[in-house]
N, C-alpha and C. Protein backbone atom coordinates (compact mmCIF):
# COMPACT_ATOMS: atom_id res chain seq x y z
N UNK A 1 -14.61 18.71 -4.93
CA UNK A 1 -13.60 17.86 -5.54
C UNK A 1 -12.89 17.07 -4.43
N UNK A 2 -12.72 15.41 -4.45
CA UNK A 2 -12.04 14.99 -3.45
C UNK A 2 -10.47 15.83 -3.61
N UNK A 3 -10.23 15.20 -1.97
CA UNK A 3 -8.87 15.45 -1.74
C UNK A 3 -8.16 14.26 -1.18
N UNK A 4 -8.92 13.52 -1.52
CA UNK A 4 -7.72 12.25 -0.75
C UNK A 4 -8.01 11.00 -1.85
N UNK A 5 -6.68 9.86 -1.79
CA UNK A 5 -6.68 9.21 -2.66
C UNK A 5 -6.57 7.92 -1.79
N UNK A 6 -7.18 7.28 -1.73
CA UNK A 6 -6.95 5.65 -1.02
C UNK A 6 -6.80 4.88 -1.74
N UNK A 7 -5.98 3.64 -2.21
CA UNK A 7 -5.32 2.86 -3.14
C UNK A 7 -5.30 1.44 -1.93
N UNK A 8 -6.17 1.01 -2.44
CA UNK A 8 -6.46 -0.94 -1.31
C UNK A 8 -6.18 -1.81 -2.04
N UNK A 9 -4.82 -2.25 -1.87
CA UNK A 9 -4.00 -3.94 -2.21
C UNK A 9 -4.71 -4.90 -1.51
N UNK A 10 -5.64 -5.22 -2.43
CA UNK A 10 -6.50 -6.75 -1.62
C UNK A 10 -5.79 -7.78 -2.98
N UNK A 11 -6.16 -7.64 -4.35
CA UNK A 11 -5.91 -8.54 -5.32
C UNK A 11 -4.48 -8.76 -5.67
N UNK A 12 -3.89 -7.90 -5.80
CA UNK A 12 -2.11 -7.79 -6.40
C UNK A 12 -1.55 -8.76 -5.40
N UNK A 13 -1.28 -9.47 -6.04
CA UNK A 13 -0.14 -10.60 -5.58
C UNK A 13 1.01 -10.39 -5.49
N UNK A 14 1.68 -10.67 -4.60
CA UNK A 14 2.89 -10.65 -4.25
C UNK A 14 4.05 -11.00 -5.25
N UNK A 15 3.93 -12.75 -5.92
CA UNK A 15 4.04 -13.29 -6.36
C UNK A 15 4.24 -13.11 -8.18
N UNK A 16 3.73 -11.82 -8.23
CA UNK A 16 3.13 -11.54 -9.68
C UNK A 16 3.92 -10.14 -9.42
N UNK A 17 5.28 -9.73 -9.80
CA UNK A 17 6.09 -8.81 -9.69
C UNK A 17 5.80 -7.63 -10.14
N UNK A 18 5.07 -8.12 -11.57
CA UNK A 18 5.00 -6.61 -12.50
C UNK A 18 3.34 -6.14 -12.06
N UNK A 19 2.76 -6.58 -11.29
CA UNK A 19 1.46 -5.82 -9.96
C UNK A 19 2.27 -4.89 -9.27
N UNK A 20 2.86 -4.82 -8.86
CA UNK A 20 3.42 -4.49 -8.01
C UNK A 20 3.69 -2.83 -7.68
N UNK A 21 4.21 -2.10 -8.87
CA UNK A 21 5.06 -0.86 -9.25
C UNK A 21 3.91 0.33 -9.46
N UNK A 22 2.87 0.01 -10.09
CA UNK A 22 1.27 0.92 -10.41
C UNK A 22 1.32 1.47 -9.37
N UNK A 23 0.76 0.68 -8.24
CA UNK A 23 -0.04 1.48 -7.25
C UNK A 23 0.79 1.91 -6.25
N UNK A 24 1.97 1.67 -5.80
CA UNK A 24 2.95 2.93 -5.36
C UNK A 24 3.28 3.89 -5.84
N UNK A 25 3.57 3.84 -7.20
CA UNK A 25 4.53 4.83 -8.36
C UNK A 25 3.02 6.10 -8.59
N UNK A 26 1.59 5.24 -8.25
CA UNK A 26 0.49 6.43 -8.33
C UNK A 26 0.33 7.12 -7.12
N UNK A 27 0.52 6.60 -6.22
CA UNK A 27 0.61 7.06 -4.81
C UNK A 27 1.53 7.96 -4.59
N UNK A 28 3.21 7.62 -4.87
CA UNK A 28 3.80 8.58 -4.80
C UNK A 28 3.10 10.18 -5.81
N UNK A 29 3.11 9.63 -6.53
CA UNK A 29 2.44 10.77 -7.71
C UNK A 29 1.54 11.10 -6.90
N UNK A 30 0.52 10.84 -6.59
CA UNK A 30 -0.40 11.83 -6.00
C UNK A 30 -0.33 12.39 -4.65
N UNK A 31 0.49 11.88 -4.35
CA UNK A 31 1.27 12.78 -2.82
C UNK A 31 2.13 13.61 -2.73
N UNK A 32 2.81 13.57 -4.43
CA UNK A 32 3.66 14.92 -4.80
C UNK A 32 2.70 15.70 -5.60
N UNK A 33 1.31 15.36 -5.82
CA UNK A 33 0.54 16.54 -6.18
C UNK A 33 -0.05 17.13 -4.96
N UNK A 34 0.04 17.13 -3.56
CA UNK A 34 -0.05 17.27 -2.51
C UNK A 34 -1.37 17.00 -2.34
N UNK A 35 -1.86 15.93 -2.78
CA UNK A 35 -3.45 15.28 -2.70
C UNK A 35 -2.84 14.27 -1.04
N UNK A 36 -3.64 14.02 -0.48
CA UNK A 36 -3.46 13.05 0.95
C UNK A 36 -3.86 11.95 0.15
N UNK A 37 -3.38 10.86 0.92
CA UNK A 37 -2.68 9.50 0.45
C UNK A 37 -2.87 8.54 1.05
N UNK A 38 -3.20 6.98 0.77
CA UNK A 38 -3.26 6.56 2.33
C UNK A 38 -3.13 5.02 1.25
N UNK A 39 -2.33 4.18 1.58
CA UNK A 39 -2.54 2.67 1.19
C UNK A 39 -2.79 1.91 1.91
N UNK A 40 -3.60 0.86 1.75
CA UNK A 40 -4.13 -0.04 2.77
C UNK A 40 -4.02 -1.46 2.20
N UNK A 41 -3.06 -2.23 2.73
CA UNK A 41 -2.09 -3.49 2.81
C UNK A 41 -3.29 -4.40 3.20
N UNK A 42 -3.97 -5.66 2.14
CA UNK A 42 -4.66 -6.22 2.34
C UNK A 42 -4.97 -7.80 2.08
N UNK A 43 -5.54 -8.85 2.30
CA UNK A 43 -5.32 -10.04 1.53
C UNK A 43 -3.94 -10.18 1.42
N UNK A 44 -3.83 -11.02 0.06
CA UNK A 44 -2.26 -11.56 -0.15
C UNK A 44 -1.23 -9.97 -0.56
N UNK A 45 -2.17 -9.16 -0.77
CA UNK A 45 -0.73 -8.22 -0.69
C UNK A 45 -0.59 -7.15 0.55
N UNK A 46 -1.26 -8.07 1.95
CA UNK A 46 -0.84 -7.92 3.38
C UNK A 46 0.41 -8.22 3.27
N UNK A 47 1.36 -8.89 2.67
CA UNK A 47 2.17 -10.23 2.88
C UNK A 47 3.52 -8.68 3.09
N UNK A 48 2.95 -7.44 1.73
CA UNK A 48 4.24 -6.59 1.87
C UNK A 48 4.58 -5.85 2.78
N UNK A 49 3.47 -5.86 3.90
CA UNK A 49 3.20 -4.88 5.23
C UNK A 49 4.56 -6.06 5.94
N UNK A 50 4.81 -7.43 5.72
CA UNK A 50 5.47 -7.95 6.51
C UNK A 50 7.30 -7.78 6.17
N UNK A 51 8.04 -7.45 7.47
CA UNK A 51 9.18 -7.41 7.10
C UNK A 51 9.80 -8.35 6.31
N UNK A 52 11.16 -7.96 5.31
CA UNK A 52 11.52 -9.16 4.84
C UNK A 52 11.02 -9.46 3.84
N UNK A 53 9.50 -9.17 3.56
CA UNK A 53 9.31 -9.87 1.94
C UNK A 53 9.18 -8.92 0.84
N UNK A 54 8.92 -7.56 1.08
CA UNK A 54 9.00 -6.58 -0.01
C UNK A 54 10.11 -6.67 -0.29
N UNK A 55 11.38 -6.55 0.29
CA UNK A 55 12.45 -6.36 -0.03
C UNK A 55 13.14 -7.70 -1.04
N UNK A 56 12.68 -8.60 -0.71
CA UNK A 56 13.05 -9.66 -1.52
C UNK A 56 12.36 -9.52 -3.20
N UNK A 57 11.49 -8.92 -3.40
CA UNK A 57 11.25 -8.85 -5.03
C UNK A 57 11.26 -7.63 -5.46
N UNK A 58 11.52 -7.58 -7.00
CA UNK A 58 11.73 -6.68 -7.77
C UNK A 58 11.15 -6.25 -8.79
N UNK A 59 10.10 -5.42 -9.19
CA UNK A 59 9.08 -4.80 -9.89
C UNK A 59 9.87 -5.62 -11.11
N UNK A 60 10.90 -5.39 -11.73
CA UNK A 60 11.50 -5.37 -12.70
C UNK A 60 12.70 -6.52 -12.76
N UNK A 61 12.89 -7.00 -13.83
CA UNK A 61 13.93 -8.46 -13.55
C UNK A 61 15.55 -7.35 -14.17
N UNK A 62 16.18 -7.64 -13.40
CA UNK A 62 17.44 -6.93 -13.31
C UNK A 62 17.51 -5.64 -12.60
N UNK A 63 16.85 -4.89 -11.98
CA UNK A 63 16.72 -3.88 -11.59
C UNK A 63 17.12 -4.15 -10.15
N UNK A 64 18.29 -2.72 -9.86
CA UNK A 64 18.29 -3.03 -8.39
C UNK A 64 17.05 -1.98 -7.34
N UNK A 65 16.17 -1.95 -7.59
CA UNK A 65 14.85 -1.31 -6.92
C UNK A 65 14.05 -2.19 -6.29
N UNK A 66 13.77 -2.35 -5.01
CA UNK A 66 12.76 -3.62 -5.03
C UNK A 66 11.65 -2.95 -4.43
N UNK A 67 10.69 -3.83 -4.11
CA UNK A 67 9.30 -3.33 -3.89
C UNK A 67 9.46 -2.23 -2.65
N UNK A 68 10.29 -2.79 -1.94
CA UNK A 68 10.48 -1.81 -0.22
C UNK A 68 11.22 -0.80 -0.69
N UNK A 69 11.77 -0.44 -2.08
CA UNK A 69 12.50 0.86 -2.30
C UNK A 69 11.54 1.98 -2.37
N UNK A 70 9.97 1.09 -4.08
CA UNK A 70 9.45 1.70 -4.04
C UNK A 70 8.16 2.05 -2.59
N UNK A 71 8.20 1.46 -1.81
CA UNK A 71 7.14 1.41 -0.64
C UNK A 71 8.23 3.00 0.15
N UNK A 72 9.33 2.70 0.47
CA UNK A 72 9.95 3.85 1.07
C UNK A 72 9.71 5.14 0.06
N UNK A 73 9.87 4.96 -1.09
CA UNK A 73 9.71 6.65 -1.84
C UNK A 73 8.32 6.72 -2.05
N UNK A 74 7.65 5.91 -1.61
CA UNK A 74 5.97 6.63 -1.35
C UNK A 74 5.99 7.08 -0.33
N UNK A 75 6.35 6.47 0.69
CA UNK A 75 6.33 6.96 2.30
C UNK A 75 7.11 8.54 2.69
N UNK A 76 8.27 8.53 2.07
CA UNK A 76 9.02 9.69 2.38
C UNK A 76 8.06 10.64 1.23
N UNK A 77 7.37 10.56 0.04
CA UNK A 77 6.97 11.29 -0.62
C UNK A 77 5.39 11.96 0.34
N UNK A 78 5.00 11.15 1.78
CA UNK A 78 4.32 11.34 2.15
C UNK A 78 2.34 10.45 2.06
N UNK A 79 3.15 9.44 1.37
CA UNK A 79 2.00 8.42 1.53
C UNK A 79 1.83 8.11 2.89
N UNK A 80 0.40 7.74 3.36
CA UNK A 80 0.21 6.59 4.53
C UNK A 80 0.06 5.38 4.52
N UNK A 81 1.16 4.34 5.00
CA UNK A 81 0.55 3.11 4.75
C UNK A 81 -0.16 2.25 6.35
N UNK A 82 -1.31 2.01 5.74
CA UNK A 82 -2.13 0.75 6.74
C UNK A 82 -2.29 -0.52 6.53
N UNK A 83 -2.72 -1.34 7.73
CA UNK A 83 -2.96 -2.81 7.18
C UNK A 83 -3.89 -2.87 7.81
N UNK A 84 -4.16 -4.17 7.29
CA UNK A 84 -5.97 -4.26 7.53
C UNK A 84 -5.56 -5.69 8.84
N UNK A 85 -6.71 -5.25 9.78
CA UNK A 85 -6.43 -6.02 11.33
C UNK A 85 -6.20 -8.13 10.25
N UNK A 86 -7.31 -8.44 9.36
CA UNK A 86 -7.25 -9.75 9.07
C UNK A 86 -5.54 -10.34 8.92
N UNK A 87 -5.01 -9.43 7.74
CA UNK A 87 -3.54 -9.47 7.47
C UNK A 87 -2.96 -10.04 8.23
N UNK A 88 -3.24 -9.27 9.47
CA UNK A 88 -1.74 -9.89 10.78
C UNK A 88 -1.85 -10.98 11.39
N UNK A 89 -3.53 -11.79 11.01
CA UNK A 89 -3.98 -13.14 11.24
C UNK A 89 -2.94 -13.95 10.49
N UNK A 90 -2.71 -13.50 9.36
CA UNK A 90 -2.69 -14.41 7.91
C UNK A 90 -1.27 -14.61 7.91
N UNK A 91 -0.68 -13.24 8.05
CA UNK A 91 1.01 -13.13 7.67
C UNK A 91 1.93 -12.66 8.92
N UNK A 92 1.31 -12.45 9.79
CA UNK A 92 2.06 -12.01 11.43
C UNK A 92 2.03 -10.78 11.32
N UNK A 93 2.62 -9.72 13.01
CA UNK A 93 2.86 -8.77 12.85
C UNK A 93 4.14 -8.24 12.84
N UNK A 94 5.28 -9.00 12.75
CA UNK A 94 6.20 -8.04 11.92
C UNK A 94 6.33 -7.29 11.03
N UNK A 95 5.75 -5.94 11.54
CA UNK A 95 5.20 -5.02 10.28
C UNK A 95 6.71 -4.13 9.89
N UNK A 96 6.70 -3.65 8.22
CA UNK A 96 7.54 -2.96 8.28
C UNK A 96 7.90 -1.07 8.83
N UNK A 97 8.30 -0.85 8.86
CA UNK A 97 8.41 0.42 9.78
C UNK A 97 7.31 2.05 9.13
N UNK A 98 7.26 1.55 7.94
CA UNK A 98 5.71 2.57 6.83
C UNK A 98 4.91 2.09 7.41
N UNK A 99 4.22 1.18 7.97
CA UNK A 99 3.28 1.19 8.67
C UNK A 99 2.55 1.84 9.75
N UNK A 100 1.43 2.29 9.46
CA UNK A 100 1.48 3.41 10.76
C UNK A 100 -0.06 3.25 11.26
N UNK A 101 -0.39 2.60 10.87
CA UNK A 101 -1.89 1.68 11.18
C UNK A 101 -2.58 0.71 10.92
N UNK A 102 -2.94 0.06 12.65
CA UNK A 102 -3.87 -1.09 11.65
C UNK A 102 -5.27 -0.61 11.46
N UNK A 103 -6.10 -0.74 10.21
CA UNK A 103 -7.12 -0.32 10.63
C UNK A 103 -8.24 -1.96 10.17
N UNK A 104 -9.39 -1.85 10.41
CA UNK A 104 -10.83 -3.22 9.85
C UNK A 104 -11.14 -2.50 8.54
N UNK A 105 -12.09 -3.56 8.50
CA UNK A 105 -13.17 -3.43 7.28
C UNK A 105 -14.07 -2.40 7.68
N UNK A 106 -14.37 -1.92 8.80
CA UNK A 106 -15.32 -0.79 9.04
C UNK A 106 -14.58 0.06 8.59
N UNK A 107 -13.24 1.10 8.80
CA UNK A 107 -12.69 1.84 8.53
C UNK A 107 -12.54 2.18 6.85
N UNK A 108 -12.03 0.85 7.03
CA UNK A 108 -12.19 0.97 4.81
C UNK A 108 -13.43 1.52 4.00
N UNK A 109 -14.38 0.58 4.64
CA UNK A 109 -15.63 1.16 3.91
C UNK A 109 -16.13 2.53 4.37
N UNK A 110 -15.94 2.90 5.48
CA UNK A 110 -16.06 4.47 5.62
C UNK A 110 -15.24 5.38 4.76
N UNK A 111 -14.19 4.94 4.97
CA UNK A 111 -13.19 6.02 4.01
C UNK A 111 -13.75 6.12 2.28
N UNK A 112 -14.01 4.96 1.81
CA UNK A 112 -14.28 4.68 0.53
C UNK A 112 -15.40 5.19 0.43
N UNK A 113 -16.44 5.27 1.35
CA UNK A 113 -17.69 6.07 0.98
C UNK A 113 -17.75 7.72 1.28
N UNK A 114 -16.33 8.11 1.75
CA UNK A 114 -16.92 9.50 2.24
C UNK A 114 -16.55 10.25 0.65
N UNK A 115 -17.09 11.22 0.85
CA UNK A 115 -17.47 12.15 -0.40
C UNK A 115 -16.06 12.82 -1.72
N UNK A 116 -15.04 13.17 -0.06
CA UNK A 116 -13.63 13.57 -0.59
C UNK A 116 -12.76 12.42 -1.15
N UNK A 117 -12.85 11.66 -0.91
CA UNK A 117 -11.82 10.41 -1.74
C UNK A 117 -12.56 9.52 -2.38
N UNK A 118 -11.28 9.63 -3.43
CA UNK A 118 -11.29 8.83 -4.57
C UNK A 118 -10.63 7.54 -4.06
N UNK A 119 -10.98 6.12 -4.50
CA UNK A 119 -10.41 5.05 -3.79
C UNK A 119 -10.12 4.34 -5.90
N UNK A 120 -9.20 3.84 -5.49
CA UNK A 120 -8.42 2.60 -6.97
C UNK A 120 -8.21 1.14 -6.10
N UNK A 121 -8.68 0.72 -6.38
CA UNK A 121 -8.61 -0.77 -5.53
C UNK A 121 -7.46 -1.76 -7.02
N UNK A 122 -6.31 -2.58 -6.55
CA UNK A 122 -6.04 -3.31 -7.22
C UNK A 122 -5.40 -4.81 -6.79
């Protein structure tokens, strides 16, 4: 049975608010089922690896939670977050402080093929 869950933001737009809340809010969840965790910040939703812009939107219209609230209660719940080396081409490296790796496209596709993890791409 895997034990690890990898969740890769290549499609979810930044831009498109209610993307946004799924794939943290599952992450946290599966890192409080003490499954290992790992998100990988990619394409246009590299943009949230950059300081400054998670924090500016809000899953929800009136809500004071914004995306960097939920990115911190994955992180403290024990998620990993990575970015992918292209990202920091695209959007710079002012990364925010959950960041704890850059990794390529070799790394991804290894992880996604090994036997123990389950990968959700959105």
């Amino acid at each position: 049975m895997p034990d690890k869950l990898m969740i890769v933001m290549v499609n979810t737009d930044p831009t498109n608010a209610a993307e946004l809340g799924a794939p943290f809010f599952q992450a946290t969840v599966a890192a409080a089922m003490e499954y290992e965790v790992e998100v990988i910040l990619t394409g246009r939703a590299g943009q949230l690896a950059i300081k400054g812009v998670a924090e500016q939107i809000r899953v929800q219209e009136g809500s004071d939670k914004t995306v960097y609230d939920f990115i911190k209660d994955a992180h403290e719940a024990g998620v990993k977050f990575k970015v992918c080396t292209p990202t920091l081409d695209l959007w710079g490296n002012d990364l925010i402080p959950e960041i704890e790796e850059t990794v390529g496209g070799a790394y991804v596709i290894s992880e996604a093929m090994d036997e123990g993890t389950v990968t959700f791409t959105y």
